[in-house]
C-alpha atoms as a PDB file:
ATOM      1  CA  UNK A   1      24.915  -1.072 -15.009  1.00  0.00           C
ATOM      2  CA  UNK A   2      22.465  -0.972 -11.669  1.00  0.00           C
ATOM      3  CA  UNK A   3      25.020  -2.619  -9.764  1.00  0.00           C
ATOM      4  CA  UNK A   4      27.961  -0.335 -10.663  1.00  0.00           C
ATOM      5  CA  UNK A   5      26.028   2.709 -10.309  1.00  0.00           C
ATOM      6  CA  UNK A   6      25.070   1.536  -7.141  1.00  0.00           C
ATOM      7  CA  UNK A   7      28.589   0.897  -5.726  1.00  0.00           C
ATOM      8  CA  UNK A   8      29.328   4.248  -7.293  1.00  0.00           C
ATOM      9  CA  UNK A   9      26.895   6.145  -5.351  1.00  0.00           C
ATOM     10  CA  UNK A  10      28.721   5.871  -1.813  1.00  0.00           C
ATOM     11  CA  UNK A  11      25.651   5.457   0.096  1.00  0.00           C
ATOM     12  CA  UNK A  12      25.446   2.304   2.418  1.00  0.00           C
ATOM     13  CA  UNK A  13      22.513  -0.019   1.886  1.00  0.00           C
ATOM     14  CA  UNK A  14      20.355   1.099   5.046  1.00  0.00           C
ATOM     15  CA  UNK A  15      20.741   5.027   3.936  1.00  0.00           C
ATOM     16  CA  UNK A  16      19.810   3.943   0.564  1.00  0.00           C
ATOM     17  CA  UNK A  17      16.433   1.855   1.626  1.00  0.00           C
ATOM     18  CA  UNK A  18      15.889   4.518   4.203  1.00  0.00           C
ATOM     19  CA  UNK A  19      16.066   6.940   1.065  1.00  0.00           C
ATOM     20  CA  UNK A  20      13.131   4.247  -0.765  1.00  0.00           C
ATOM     21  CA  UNK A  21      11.127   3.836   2.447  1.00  0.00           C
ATOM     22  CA  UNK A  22      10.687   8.250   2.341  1.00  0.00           C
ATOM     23  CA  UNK A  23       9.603   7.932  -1.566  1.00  0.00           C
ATOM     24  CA  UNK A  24       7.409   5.009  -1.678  1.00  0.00           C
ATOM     25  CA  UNK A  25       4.620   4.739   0.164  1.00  0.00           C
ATOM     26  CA  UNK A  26       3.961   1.296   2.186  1.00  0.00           C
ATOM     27  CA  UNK A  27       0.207   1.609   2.106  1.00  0.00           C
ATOM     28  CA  UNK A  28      -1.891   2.391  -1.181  1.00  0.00           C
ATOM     29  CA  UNK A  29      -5.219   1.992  -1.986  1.00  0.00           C
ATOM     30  CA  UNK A  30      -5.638  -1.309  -4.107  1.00  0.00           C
ATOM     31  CA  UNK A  31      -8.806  -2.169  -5.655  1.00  0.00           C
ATOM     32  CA  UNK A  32      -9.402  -5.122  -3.483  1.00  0.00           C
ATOM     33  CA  UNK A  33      -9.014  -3.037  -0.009  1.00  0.00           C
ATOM     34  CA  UNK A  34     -11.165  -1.262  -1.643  1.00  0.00           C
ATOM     35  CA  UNK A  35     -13.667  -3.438  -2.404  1.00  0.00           C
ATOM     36  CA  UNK A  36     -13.445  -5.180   0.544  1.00  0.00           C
ATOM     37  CA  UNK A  37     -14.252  -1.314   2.519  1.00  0.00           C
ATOM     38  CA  UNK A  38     -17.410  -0.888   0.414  1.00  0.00           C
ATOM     39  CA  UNK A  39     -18.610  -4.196   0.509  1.00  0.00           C
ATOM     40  CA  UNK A  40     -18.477  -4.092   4.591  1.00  0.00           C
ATOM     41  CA  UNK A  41     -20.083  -0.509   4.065  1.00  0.00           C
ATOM     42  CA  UNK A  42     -23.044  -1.498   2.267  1.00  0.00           C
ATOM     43  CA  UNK A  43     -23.668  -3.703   5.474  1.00  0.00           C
ATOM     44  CA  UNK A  44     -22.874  -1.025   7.472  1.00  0.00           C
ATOM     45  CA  UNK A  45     -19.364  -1.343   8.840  1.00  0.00           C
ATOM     46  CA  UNK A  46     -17.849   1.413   7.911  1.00  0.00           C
ATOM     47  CA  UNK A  47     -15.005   0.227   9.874  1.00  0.00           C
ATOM     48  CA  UNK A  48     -12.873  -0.473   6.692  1.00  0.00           C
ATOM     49  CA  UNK A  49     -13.445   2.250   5.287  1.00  0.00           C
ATOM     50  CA  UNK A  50     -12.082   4.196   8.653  1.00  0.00           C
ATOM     51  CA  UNK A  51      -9.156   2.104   8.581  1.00  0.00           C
ATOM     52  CA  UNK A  52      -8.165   2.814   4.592  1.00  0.00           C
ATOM     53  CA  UNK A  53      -8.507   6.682   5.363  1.00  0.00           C
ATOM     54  CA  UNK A  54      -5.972   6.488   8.743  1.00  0.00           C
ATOM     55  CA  UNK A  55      -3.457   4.170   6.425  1.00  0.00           C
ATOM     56  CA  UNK A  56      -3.378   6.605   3.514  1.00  0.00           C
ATOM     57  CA  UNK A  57      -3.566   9.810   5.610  1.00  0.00           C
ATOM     58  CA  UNK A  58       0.125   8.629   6.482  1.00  0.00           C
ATOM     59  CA  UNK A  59       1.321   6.170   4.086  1.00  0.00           C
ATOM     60  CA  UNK A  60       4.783   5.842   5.189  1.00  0.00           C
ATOM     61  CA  UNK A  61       4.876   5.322   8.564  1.00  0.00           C
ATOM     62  CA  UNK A  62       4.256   1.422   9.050  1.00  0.00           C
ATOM     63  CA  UNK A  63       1.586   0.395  11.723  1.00  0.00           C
ATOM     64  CA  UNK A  64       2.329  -2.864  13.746  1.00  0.00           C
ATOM     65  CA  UNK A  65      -1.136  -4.931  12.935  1.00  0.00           C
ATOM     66  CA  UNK A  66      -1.920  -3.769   9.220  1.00  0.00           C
ATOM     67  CA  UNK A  67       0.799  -5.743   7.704  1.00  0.00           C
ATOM     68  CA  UNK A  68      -2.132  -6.888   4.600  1.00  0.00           C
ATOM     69  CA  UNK A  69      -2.754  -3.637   3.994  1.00  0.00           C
ATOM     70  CA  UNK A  70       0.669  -3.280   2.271  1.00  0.00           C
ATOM     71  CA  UNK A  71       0.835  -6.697   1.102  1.00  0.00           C
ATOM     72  CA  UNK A  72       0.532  -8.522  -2.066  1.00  0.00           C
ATOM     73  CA  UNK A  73      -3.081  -8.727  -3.796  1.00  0.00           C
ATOM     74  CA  UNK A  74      -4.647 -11.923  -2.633  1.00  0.00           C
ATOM     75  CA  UNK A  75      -5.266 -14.061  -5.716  1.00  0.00           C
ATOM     76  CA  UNK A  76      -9.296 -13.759  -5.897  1.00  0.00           C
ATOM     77  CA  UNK A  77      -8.478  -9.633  -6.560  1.00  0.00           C
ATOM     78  CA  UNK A  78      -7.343 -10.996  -9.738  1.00  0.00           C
ATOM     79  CA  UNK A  79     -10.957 -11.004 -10.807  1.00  0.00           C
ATOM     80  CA  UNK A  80     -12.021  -7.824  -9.665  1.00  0.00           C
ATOM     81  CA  UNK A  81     -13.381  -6.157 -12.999  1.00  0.00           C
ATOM     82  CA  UNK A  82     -13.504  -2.039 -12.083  1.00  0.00           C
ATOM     83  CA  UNK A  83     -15.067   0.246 -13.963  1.00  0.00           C
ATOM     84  CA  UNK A  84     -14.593   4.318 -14.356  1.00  0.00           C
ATOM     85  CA  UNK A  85     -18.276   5.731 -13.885  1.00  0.00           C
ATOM     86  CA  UNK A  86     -17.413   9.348 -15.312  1.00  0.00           C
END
């Protein structure tokens, strides 16, 4: 069915990732960037931190350098264990 209504839709295959690339965002905040930003702040390098704000003010536009910031989860983040503090 995805493959019909794909040939159906008459858009060529860069128009339709272009059309992806404008709805999902590249970089998100994952729990292990996360972790990683407040575990370099609480020994005061806030420098993650600064980084995770400029990524996620823009998340679409892709930034040469920052490529694991919109890759997979390394497999330790597997064990992260969050918790909602409300």
């Amino acid at each position: 069915l995805y493959a019909q209504r794909l040939s159906g839709d008459g858009l060529a295959d860069t128009e339709r990732r272009a059309g992806m690339d404008r709805a999902n965002p590249l970089y998100i905040l994952r729990n292990h960037l996360a972790e990683e930003a407040i575990r370099a702040a609480k020994q005061g390098d806030a420098g993650k931190i600064d980084v995770l704000l400029g990524l996620l003010h823009d998340p679409f536009t892709e930034r040469e350098g920052y490529e694991l910031y919109a890759a997979l989860p390394p497999d330790w983040a597997c064990q992260l264990e969050v918790s909602c503090s409300s």
